[in-house]
PDB file of N, CA and C in Angstrom:
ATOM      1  N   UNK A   1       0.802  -1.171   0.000  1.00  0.00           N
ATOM      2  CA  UNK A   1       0.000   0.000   0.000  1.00  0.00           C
ATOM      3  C   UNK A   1       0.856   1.251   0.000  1.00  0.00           C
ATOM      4  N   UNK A   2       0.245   2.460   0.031  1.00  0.00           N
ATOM      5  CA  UNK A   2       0.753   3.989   0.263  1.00  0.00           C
ATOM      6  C   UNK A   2       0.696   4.328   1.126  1.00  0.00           C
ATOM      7  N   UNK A   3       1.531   5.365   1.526  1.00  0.00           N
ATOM      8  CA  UNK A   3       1.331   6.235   2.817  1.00  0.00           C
ATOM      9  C   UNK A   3       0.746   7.741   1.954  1.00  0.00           C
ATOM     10  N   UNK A   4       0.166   8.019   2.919  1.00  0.00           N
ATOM     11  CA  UNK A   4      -0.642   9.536   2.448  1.00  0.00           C
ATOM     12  C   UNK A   4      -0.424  10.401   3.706  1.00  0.00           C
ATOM     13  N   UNK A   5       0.477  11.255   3.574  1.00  0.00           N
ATOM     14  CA  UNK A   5       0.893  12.431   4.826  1.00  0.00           C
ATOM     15  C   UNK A   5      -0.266  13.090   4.689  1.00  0.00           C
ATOM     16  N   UNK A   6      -0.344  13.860   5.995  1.00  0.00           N
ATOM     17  CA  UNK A   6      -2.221  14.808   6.265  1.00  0.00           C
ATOM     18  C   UNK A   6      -1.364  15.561   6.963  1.00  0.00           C
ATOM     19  N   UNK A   7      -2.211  16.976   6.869  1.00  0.00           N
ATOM     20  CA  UNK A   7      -1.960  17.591   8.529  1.00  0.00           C
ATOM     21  C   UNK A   7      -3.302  18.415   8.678  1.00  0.00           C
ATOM     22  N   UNK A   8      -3.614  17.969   9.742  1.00  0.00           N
ATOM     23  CA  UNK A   8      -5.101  18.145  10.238  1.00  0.00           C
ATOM     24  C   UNK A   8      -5.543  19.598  10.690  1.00  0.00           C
ATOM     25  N   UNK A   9      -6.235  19.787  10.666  1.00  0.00           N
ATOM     26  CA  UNK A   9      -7.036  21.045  11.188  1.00  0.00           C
ATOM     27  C   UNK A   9      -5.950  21.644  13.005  1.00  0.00           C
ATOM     28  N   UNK A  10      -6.000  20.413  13.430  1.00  0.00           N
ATOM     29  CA  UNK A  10      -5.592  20.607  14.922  1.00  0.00           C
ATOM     30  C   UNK A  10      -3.772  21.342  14.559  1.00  0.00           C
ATOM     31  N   UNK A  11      -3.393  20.252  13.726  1.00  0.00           N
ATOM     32  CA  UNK A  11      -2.171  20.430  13.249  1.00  0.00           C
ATOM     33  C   UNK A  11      -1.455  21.766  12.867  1.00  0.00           C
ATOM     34  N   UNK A  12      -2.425  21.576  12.099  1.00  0.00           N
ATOM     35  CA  UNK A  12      -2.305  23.366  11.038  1.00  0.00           C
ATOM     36  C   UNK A  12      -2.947  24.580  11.814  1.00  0.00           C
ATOM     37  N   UNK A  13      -3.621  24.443  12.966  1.00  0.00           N
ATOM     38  CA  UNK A  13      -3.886  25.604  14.158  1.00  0.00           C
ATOM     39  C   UNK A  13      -2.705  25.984  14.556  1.00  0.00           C
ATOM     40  N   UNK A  14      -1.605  24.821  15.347  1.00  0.00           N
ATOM     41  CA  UNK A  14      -0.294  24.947  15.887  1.00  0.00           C
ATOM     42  C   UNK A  14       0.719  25.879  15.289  1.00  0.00           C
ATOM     43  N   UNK A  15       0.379  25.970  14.050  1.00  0.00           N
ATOM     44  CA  UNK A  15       1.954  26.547  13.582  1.00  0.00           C
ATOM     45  C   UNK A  15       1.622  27.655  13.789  1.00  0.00           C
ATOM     46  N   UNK A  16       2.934  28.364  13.379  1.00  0.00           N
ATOM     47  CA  UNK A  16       3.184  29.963  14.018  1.00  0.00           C
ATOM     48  C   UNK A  16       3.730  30.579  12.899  1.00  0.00           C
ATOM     49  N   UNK A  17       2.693  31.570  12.447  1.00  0.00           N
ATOM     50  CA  UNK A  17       3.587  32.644  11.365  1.00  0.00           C
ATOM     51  C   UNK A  17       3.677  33.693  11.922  1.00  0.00           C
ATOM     52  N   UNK A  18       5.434  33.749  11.344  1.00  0.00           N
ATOM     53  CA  UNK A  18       5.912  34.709  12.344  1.00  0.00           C
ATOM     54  C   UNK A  18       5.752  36.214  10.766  1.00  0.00           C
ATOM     55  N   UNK A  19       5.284  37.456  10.559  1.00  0.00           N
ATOM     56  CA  UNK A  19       5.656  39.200  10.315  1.00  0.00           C
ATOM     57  C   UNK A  19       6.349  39.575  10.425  1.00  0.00           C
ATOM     58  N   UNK A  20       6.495  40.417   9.060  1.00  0.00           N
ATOM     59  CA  UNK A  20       7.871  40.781   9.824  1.00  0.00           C
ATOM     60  C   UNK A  20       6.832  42.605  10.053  1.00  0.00           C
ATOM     61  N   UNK A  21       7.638  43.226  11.172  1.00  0.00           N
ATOM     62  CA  UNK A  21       6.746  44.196  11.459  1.00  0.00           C
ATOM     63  C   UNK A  21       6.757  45.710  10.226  1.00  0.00           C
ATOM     64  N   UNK A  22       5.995  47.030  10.978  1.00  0.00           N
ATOM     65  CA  UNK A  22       5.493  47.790   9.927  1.00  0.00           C
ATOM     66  C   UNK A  22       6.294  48.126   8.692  1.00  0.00           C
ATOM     67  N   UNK A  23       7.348  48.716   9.684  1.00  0.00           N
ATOM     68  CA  UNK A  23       9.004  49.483   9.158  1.00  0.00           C
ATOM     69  C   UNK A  23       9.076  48.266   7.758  1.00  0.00           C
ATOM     70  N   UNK A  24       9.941  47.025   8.283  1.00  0.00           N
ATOM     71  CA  UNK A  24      10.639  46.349   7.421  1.00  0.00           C
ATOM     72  C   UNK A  24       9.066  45.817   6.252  1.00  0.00           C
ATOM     73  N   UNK A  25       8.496  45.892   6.459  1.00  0.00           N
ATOM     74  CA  UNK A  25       6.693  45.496   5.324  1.00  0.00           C
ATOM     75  C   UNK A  25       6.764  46.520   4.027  1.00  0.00           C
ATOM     76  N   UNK A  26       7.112  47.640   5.135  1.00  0.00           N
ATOM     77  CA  UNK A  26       7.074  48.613   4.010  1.00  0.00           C
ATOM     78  C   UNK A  26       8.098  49.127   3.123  1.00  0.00           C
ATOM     79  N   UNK A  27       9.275  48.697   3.836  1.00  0.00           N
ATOM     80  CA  UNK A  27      10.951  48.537   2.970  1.00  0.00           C
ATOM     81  C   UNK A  27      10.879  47.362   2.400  1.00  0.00           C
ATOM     82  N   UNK A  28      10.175  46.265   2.050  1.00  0.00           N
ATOM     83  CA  UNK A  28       9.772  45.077   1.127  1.00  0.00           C
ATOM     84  C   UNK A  28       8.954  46.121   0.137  1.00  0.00           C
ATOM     85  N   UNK A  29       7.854  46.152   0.283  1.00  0.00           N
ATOM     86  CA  UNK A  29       7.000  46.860  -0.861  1.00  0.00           C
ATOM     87  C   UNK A  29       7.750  47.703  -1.101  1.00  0.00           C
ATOM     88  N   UNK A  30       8.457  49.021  -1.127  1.00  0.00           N
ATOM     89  CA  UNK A  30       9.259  49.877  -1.607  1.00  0.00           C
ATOM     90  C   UNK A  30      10.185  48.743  -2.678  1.00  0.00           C
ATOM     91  N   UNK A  31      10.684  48.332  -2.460  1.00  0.00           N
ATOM     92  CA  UNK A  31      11.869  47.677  -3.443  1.00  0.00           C
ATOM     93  C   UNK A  31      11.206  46.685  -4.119  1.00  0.00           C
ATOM     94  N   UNK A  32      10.267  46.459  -3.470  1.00  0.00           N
ATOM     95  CA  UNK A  32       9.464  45.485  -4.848  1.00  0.00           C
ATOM     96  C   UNK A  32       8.573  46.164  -5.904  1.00  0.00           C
ATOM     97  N   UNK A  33       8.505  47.875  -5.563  1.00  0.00           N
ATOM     98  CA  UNK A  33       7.917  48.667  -6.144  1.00  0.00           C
ATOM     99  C   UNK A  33       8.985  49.095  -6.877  1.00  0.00           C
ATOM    100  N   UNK A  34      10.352  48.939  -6.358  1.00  0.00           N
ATOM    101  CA  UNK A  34      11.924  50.031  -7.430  1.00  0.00           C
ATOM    102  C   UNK A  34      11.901  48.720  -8.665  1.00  0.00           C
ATOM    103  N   UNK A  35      12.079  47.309  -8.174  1.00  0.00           N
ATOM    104  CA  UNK A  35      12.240  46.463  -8.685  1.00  0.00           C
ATOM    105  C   UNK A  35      11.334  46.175 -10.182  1.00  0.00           C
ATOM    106  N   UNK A  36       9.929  46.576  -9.933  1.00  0.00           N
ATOM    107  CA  UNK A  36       8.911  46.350 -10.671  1.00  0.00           C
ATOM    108  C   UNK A  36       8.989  47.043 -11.833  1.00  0.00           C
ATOM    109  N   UNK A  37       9.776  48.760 -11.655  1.00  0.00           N
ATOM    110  CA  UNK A  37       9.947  50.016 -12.606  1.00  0.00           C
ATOM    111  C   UNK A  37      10.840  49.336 -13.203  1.00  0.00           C
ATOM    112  N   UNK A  38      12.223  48.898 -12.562  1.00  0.00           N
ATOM    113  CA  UNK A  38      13.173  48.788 -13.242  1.00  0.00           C
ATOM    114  C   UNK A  38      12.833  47.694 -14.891  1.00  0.00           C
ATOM    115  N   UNK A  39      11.948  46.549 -13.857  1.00  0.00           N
ATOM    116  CA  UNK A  39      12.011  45.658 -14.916  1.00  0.00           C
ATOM    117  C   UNK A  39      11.239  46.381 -15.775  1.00  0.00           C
ATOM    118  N   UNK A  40      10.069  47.021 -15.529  1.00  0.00           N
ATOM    119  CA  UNK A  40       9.521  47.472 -16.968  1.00  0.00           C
ATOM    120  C   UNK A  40      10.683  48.406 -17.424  1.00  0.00           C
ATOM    121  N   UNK A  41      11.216  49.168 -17.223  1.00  0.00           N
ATOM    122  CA  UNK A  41      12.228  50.428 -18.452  1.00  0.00           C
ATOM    123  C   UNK A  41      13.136  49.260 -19.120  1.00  0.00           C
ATOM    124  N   UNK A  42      13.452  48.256 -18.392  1.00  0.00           N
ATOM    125  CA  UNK A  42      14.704  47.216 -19.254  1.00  0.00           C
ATOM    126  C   UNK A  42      13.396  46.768 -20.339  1.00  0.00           C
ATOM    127  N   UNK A  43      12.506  46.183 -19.928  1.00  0.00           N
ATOM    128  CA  UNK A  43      11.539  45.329 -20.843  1.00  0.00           C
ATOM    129  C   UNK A  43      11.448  46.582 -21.929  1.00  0.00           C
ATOM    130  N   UNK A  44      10.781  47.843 -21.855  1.00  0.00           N
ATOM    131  CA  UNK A  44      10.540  48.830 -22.969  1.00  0.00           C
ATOM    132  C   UNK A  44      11.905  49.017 -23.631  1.00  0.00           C
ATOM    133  N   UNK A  45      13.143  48.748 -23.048  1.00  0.00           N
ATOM    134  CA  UNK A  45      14.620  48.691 -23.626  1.00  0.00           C
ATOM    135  C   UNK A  45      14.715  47.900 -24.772  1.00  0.00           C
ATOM    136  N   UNK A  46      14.419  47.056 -24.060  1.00  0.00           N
ATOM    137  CA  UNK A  46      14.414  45.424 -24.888  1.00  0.00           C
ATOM    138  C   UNK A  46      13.874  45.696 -26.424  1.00  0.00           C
ATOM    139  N   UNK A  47      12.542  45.740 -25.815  1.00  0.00           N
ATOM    140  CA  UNK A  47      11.017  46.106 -26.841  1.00  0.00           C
ATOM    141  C   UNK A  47      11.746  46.975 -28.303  1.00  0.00           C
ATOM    142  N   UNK A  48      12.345  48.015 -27.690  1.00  0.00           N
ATOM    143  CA  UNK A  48      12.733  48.919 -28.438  1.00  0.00           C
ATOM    144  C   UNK A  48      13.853  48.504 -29.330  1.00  0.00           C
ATOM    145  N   UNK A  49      14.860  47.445 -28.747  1.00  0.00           N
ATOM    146  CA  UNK A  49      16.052  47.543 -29.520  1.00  0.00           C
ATOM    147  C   UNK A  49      15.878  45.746 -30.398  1.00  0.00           C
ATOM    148  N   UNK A  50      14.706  45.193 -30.462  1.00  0.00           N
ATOM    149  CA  UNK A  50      13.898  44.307 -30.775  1.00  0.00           C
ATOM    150  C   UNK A  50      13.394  44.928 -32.290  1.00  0.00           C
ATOM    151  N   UNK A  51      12.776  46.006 -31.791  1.00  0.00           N
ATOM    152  CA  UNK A  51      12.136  47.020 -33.229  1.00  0.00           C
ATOM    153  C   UNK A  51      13.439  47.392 -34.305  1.00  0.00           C
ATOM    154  N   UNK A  52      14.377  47.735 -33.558  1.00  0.00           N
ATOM    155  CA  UNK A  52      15.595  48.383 -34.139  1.00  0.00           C
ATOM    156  C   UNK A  52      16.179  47.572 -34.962  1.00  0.00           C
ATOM    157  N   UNK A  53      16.528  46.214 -34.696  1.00  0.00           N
ATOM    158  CA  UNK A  53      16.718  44.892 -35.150  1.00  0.00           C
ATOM    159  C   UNK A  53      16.364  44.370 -36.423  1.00  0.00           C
ATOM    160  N   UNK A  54      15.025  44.457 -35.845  1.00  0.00           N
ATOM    161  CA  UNK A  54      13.704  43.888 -37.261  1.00  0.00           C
ATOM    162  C   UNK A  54      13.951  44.941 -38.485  1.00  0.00           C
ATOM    163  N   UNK A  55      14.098  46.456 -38.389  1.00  0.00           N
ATOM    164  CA  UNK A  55      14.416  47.502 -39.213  1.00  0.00           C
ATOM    165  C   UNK A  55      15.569  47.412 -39.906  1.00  0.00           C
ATOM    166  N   UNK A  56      16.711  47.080 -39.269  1.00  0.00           N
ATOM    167  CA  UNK A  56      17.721  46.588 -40.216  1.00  0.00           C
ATOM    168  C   UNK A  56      17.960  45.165 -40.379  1.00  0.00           C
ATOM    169  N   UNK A  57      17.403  44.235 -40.077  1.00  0.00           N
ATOM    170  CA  UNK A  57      17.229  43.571 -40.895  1.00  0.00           C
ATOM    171  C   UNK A  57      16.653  43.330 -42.149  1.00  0.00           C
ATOM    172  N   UNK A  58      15.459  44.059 -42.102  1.00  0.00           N
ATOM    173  CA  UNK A  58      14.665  44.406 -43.499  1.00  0.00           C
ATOM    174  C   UNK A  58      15.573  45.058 -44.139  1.00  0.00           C
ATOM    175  N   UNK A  59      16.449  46.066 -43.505  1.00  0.00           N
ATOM    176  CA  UNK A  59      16.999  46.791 -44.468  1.00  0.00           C
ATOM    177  C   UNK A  59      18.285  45.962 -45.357  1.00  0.00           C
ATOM    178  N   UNK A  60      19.056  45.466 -44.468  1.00  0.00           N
ATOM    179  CA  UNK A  60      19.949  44.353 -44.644  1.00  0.00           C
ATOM    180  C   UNK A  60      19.482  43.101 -45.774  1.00  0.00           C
ATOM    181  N   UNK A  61      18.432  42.754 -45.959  1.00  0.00           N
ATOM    182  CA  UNK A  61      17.894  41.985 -46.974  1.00  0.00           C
ATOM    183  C   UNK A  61      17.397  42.763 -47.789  1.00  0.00           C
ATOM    184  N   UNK A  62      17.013  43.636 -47.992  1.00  0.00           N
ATOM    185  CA  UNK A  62      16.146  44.487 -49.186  1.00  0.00           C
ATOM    186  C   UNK A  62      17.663  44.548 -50.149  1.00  0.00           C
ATOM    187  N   UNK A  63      18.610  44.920 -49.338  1.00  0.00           N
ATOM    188  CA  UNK A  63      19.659  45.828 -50.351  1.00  0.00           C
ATOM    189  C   UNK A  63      19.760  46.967 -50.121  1.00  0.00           C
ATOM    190  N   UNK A  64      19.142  47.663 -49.104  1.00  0.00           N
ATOM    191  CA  UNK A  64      19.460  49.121 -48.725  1.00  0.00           C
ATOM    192  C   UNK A  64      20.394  49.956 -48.168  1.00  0.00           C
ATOM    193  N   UNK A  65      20.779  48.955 -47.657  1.00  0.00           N
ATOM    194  CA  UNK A  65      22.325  49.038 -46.969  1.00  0.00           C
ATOM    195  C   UNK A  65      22.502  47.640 -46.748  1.00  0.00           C
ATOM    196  N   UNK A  66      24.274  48.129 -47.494  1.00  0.00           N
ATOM    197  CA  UNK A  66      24.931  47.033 -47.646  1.00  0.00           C
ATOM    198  C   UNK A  66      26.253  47.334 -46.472  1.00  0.00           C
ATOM    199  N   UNK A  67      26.380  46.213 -46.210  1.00  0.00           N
ATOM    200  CA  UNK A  67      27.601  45.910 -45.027  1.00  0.00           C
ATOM    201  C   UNK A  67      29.384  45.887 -45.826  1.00  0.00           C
TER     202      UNK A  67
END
């Protein structure tokens, strides 16, 4: 047969989650808020030099400029 681990109602009352308090809650959200900008300006970076790419490449195959 199987074993099937549980943890019961009684079980899962016991544990203890520990907060972290106001100060450090709100120095998490702050940097997960710097973090969030950053990645979008790299992503619109990206985006942009993605476009730039595709443009000379077209141009690069047309014959418009040659290398």
């Amino acid at each position: 047969g199987s074993v099937r681990d549980s943890l019961n109602y009684s079980d899962l009352a016991e544990i203890e989650v520990h907060l972290p308090d106001d100060i450090i809650a709100d120095k998490i959200i702050n940097l997960n808020k710097t973090i969030s900008k950053q990645l979008l300006v790299h992503q619109q970076k990206l985006n942009a030099i993605k476009l730039q790419q595709k443009s000379l490449m077209q141009l690069l195959l047309t014959g418009i400029v040659r290398v």
